[in-house]
Protein backbone atom coordinates (compact mmCIF):
# COMPACT_ATOMS: atom_id res chain seq x y z
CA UNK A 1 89.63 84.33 36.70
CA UNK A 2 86.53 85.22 35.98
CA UNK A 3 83.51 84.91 38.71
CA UNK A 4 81.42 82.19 36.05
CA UNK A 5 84.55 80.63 35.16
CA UNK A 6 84.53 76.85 34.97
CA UNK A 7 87.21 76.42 37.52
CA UNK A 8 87.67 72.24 38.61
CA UNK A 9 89.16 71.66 41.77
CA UNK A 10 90.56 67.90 41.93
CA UNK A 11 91.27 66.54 45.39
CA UNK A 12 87.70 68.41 46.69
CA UNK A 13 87.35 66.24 49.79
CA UNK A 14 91.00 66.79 50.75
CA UNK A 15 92.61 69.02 53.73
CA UNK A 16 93.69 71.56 50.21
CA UNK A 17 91.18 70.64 47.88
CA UNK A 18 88.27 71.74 50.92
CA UNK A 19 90.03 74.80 51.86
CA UNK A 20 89.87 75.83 47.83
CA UNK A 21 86.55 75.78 47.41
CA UNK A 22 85.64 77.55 50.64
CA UNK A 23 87.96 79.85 49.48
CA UNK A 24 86.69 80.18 45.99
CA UNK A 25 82.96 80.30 46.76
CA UNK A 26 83.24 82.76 49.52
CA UNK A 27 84.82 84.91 46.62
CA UNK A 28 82.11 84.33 44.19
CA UNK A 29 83.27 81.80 41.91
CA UNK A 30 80.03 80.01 40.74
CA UNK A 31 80.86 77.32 38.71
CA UNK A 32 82.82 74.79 40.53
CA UNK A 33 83.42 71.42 39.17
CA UNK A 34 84.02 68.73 41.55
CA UNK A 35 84.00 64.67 41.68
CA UNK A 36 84.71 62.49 44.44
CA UNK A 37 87.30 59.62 43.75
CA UNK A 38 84.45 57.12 43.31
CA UNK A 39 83.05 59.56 40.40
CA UNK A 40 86.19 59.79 38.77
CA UNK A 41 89.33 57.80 39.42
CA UNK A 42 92.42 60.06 38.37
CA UNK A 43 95.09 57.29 38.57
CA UNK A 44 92.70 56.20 35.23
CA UNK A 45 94.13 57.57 31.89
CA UNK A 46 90.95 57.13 29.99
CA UNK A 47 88.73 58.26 32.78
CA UNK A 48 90.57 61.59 33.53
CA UNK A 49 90.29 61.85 29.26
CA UNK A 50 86.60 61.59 29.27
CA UNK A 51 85.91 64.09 32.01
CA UNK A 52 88.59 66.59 30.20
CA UNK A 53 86.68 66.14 26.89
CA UNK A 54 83.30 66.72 28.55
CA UNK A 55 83.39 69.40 31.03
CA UNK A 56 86.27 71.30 29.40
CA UNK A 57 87.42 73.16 32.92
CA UNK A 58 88.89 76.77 32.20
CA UNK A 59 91.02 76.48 35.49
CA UNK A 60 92.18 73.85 37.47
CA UNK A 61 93.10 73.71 41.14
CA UNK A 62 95.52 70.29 40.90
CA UNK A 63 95.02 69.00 44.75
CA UNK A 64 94.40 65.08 44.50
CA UNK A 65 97.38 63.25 45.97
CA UNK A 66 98.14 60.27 47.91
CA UNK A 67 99.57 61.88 51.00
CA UNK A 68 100.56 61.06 54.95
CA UNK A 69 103.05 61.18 57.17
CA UNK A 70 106.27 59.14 57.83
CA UNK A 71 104.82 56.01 58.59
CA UNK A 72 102.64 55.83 55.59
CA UNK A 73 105.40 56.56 53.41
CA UNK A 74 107.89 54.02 55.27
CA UNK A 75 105.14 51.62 54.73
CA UNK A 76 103.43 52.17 51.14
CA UNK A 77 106.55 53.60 48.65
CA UNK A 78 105.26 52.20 45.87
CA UNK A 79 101.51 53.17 46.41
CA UNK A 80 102.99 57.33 47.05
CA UNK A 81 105.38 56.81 44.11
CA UNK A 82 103.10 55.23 41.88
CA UNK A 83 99.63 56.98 42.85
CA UNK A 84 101.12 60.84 42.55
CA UNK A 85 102.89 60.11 38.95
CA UNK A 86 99.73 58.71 37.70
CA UNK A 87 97.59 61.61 38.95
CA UNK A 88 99.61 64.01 38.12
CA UNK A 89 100.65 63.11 34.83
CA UNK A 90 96.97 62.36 33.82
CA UNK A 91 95.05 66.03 34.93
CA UNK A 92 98.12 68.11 33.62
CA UNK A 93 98.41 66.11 29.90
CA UNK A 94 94.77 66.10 30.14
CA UNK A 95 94.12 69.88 30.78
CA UNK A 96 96.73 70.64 28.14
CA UNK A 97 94.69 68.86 25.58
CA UNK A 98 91.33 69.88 26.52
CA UNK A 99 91.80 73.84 26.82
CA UNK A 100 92.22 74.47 29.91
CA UNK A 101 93.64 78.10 29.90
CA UNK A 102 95.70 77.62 33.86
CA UNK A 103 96.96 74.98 35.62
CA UNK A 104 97.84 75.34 39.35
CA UNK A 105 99.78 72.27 40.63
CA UNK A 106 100.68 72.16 44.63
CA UNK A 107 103.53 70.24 45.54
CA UNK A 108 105.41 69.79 49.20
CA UNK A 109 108.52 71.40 50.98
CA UNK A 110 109.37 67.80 50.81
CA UNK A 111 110.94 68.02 47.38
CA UNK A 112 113.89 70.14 48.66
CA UNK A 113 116.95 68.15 49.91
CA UNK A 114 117.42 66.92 53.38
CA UNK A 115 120.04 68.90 54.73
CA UNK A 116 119.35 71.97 52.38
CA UNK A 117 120.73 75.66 53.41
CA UNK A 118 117.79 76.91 55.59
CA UNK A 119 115.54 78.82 54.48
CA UNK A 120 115.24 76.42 51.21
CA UNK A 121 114.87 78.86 48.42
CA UNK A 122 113.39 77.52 45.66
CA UNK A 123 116.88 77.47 43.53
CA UNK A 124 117.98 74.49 46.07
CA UNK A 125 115.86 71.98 44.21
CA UNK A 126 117.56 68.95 43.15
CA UNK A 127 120.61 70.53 45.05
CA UNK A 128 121.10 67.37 47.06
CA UNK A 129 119.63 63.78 48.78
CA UNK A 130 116.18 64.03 49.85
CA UNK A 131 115.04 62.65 52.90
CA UNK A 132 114.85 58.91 52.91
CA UNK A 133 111.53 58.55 54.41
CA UNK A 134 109.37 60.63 51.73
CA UNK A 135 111.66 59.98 49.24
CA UNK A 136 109.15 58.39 47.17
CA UNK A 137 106.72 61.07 47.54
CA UNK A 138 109.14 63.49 46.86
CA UNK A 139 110.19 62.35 43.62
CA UNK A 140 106.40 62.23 42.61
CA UNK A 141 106.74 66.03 43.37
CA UNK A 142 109.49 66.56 41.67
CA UNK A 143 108.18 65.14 38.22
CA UNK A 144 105.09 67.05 38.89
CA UNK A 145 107.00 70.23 38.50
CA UNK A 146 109.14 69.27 35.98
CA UNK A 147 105.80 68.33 33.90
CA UNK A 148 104.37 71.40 34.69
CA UNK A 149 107.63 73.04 33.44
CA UNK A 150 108.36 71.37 30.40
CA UNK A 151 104.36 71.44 29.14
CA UNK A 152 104.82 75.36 29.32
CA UNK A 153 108.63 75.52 27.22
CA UNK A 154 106.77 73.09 24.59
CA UNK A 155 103.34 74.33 23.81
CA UNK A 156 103.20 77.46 25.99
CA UNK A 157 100.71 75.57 28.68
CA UNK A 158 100.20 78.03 31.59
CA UNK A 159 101.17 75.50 34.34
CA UNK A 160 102.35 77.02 37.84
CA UNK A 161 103.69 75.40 40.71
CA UNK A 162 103.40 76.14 44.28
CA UNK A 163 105.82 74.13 47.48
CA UNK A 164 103.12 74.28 50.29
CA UNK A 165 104.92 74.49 53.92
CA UNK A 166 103.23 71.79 56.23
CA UNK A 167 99.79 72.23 56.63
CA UNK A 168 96.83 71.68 59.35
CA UNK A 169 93.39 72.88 59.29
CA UNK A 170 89.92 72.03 59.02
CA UNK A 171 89.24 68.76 56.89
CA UNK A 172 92.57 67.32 58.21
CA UNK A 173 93.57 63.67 58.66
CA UNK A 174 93.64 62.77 62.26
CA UNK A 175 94.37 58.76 62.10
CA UNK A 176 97.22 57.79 63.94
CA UNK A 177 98.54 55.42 60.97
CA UNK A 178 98.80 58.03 58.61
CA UNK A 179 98.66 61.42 59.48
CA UNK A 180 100.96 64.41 59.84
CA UNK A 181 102.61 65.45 62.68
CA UNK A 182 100.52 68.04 64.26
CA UNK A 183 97.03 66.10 63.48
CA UNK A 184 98.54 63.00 65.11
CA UNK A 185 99.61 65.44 68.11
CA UNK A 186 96.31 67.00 68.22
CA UNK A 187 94.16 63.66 68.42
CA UNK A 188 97.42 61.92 70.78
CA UNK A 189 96.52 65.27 73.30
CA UNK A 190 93.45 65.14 73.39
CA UNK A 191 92.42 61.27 73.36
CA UNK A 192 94.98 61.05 76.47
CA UNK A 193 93.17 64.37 78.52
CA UNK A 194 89.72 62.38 77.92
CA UNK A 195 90.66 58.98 78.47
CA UNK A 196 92.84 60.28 81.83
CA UNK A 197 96.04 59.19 80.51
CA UNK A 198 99.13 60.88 82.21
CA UNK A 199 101.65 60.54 79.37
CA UNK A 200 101.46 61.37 75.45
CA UNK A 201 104.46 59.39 73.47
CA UNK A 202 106.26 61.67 70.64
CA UNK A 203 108.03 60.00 67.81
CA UNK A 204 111.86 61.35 67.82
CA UNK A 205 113.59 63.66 69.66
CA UNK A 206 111.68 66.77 69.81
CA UNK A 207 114.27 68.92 68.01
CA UNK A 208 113.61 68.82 64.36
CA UNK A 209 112.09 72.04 63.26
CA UNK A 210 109.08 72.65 61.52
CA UNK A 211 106.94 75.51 59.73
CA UNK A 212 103.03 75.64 59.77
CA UNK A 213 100.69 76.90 57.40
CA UNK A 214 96.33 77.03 58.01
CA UNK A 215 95.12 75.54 55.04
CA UNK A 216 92.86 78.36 54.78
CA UNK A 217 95.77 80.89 54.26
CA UNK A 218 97.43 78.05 51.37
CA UNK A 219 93.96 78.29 49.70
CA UNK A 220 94.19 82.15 49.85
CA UNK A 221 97.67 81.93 48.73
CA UNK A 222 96.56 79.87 45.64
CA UNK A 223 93.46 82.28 44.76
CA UNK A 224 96.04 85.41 44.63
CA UNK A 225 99.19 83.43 42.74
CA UNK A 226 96.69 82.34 40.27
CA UNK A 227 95.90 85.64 39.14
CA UNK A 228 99.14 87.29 40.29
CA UNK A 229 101.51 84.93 39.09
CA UNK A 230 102.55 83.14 35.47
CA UNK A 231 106.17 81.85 35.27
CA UNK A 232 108.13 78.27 35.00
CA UNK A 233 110.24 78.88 38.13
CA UNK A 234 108.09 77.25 41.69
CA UNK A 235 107.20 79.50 44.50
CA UNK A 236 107.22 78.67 47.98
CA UNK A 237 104.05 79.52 50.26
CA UNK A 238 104.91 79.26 53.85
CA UNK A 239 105.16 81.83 56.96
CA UNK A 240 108.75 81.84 56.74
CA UNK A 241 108.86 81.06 60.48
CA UNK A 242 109.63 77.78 62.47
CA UNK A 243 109.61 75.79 65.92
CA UNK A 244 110.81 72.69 67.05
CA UNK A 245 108.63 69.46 67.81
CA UNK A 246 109.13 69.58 71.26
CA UNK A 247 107.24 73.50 71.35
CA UNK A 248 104.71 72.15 69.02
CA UNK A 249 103.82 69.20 71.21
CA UNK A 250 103.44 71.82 74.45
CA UNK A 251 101.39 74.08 72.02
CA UNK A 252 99.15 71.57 71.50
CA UNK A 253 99.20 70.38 75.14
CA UNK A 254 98.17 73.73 76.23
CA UNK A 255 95.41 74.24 73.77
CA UNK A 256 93.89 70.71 74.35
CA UNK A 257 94.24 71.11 78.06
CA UNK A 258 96.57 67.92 78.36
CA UNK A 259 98.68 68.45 81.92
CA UNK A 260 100.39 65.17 81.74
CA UNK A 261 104.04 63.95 80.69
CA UNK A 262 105.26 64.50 77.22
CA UNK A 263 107.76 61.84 76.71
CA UNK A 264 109.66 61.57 73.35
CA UNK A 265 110.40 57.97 71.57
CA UNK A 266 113.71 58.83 70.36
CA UNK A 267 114.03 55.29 68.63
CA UNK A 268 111.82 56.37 66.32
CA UNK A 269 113.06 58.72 63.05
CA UNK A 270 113.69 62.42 63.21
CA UNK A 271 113.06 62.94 59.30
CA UNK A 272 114.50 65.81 57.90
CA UNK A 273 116.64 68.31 61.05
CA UNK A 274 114.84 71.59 59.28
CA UNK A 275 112.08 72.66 56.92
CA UNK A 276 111.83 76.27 56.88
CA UNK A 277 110.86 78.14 53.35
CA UNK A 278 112.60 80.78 51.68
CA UNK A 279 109.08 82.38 51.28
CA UNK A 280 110.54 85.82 50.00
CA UNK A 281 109.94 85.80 46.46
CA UNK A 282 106.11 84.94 47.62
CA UNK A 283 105.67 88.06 50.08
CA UNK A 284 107.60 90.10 47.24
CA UNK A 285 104.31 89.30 45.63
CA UNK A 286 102.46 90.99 48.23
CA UNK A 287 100.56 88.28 49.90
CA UNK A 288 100.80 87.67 53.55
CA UNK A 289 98.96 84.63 56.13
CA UNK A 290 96.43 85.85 57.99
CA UNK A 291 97.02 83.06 61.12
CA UNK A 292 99.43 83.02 63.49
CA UNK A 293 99.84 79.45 64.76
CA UNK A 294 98.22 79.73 68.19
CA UNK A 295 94.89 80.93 66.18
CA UNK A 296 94.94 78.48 63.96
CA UNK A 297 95.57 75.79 66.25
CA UNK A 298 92.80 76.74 68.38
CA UNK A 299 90.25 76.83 65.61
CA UNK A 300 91.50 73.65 64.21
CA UNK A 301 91.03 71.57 68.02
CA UNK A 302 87.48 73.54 68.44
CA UNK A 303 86.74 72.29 64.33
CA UNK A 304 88.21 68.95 65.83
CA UNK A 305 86.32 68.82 68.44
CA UNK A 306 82.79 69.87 66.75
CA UNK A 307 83.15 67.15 64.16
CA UNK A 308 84.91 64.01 65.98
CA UNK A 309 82.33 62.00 65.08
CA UNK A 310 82.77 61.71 61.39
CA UNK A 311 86.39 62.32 61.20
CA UNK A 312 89.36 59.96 59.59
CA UNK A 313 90.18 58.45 63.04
C-alpha cells in the first residue's frame, strides 16, 4: 500500500479496528477513512452504497462485527447471525463495485469445528459441528469467507481472509454481560482485590484450552499479510501456543494482585475443549508476535487501569 493511500478501516472504535489504525498511522499511512456506527450504519445496504460511491477507499481493513462472548451469543443468535451477514455482505459487494483494489476480511478461530484435530489448520474448515454456543456467529464467519472467496473466482476481487486467535488488548470490552474470557477475568480480578472480596467465580471447569493474541500483534499481522499475501485459501494468525482457563485465571490473579480463592462454576458451559491454530503457513510467511502473554497482559491491566473510567463496564 502506498503511504497516501485511501485505506478505510470499518469497525474503528473496536478492540481490531483501534489496534489498525495505531498500527497504520504509526507506519505512515495518511489517509485514513473512518466513521463511527452513528455516521454510517453498515447493516444498511444503501448507506454502505453511498459511502462506497463517495469516498472510493483503495484498501479496506473489514473489522465491524457484532461480537462477545458465550453469554451474548447464548442470548442474542439472531442479532450475531443476522448483524455479521449484513455487514459483511454489504462492505465486501460494496468495495467490489466501487474499486477498491484489496479487501482484508478478519474472521474468528470460531469457524473451525468443535472437536477439530488440534492445531486446526486451516484445511479443517467445514470438517465437522461447530460449537453450539457461537454457532451463529460462526456461520456469519463462515459466509464471510466464502464471499470473500467466491468474489475473487468471479471477477478477480482481491479479497483475503485472516482466522484471528482470541484476542485482548487495549480498547477491549470489559462488561461482564458480554465480554470475552480474559476481559471478564481481568475486570472479575481486579473489582474483587478493590472491593476486598476473597473469592472470584470462573464459568466451567478450568480445563478448556485457549490461545492469546495482543491485538497490537493481529494489527501488525494484518499490515504485513496485506502486502505479503494474495490468495483464496484463509490464513490463521495466532502464537501457535496455548493454556488452560484455570492458568489464565492465576495469570491474571497474579498480575492484578488478587490473593483470594479462585473457585470454578462448573454448571456453567465449557465451550469448545481446544482452540489452538495451525499458525504455520502464517510464520512460513515470515511474520512473528512480538508479545508474550505475561507482557501483554500486564500492559493491558495497567491500559485497564489508566482508563476505567470511560470503559464498556
Amino acid at each position: 500500500m502506498q503511504q497516501s493511500a485511501k485505506i478505510y478501516v470499518a469497525g474503528h472504535r473496536g478492540l481490531v479496528g483501534a489496534a489498525l489504525c495505531r498500527a497504520l498511522t504509526a507506519q505512515g499511512y495518511t489517509n485514513l477513512i473512518t466513521r463511527t456506527h452513528k455516521e454510517l450504519e453498515l447493516t444498511r445496504q444503501q448507506a454502505v452504497e453511498d459511502f462506497f460511491r463517495t469516498e472510493r477507499p483503495d484498501y479496506v481493513f473489514l473489522a465491524a462485527a457484532r461480537v462477545g462472548g458465550i453469554h451474548a451469543n447464548n442470548t442474542y443468535p439472531a442479532d450475531f447471525i443476522r448483524d455479521n451477514l449484513l455487514i459483511q455482505s454489504h462492505v465486501i459487494d460494496a468495495a467490489h463495485q466501487h474499486g477498491t483494489r484489496k479487501l482484508l476480511f478478519l474472521g474468528s478461530s470460531c469457524i473451525y469445528p468443535k472437536l477439530a484435530t488440534q492445531p486446526m489448520r486451516e484445511d479443517c474448515l467445514l470438517t465437522g459441528p461447530l460449537e453450539p454456543t457461537n454457532e451463529w456467529y460462526a456461520v456469519a464467519k463462515i459466509a464471510g469467507i466464502k464471499m470473500c472467496q467466491a468474489y475473487r473466482r468471479q471477477y478477480g476481487f482481491d479479497a483475503i481472509s485472516l482466522m484471528p486467535t482470541n484476542l485482548y488488548g487495549p480498547g477491549d470490552n470489559f462488561d461482564l454481560a458480554n465480554s470475552h474470557v480474559l476481559p471478564a477475568l481481568v475486570r472479575k480480578f481486579h473489582d474483587a482485590k478493590h472491593s476486598g472480596g476473597s473469592e472470584v467465580e470462573v464459568w466451567g471447569t478450568g480445563t478448556p484450552r485457549r490461545e492469546f493474541l495482543h491485538v497490537d500483534d493481529l494489527a501488525d499481522a494484518c499490515l504485513f499479510l496485506m502486502a505479503a499475501y494474495s490468495a483464496e485459501e484463509l490464513i490463521n494468525v495466532g502464537v501457535g501456543t496455548d493454556l488452560t482457563i484455570a492458568e489464565l485465571a492465576a495469570a491474571v490473579a497474579r498480575v492484578t494482585g488478587f490473593t483470594g480463592t479462585i473457585r470454578y462454576n462448573t454448571a456453567m458451559p465449557d465451550g469448545t475443549p481446544q482452540k489452538l491454530l495451525d499458525v504455520s503457513r502464517l510464520f512460513a510467511l515470515g511474520w512473528r508476535p512480538r508479545l508474550d502473554l505475561d507482557q501483554g497482559l500486564a500492559s493491558t491491566y495497567q491500559w485497564f487501569l489508566g482508563n476505567r473510567a470511560s470503559l464498556r463496564l
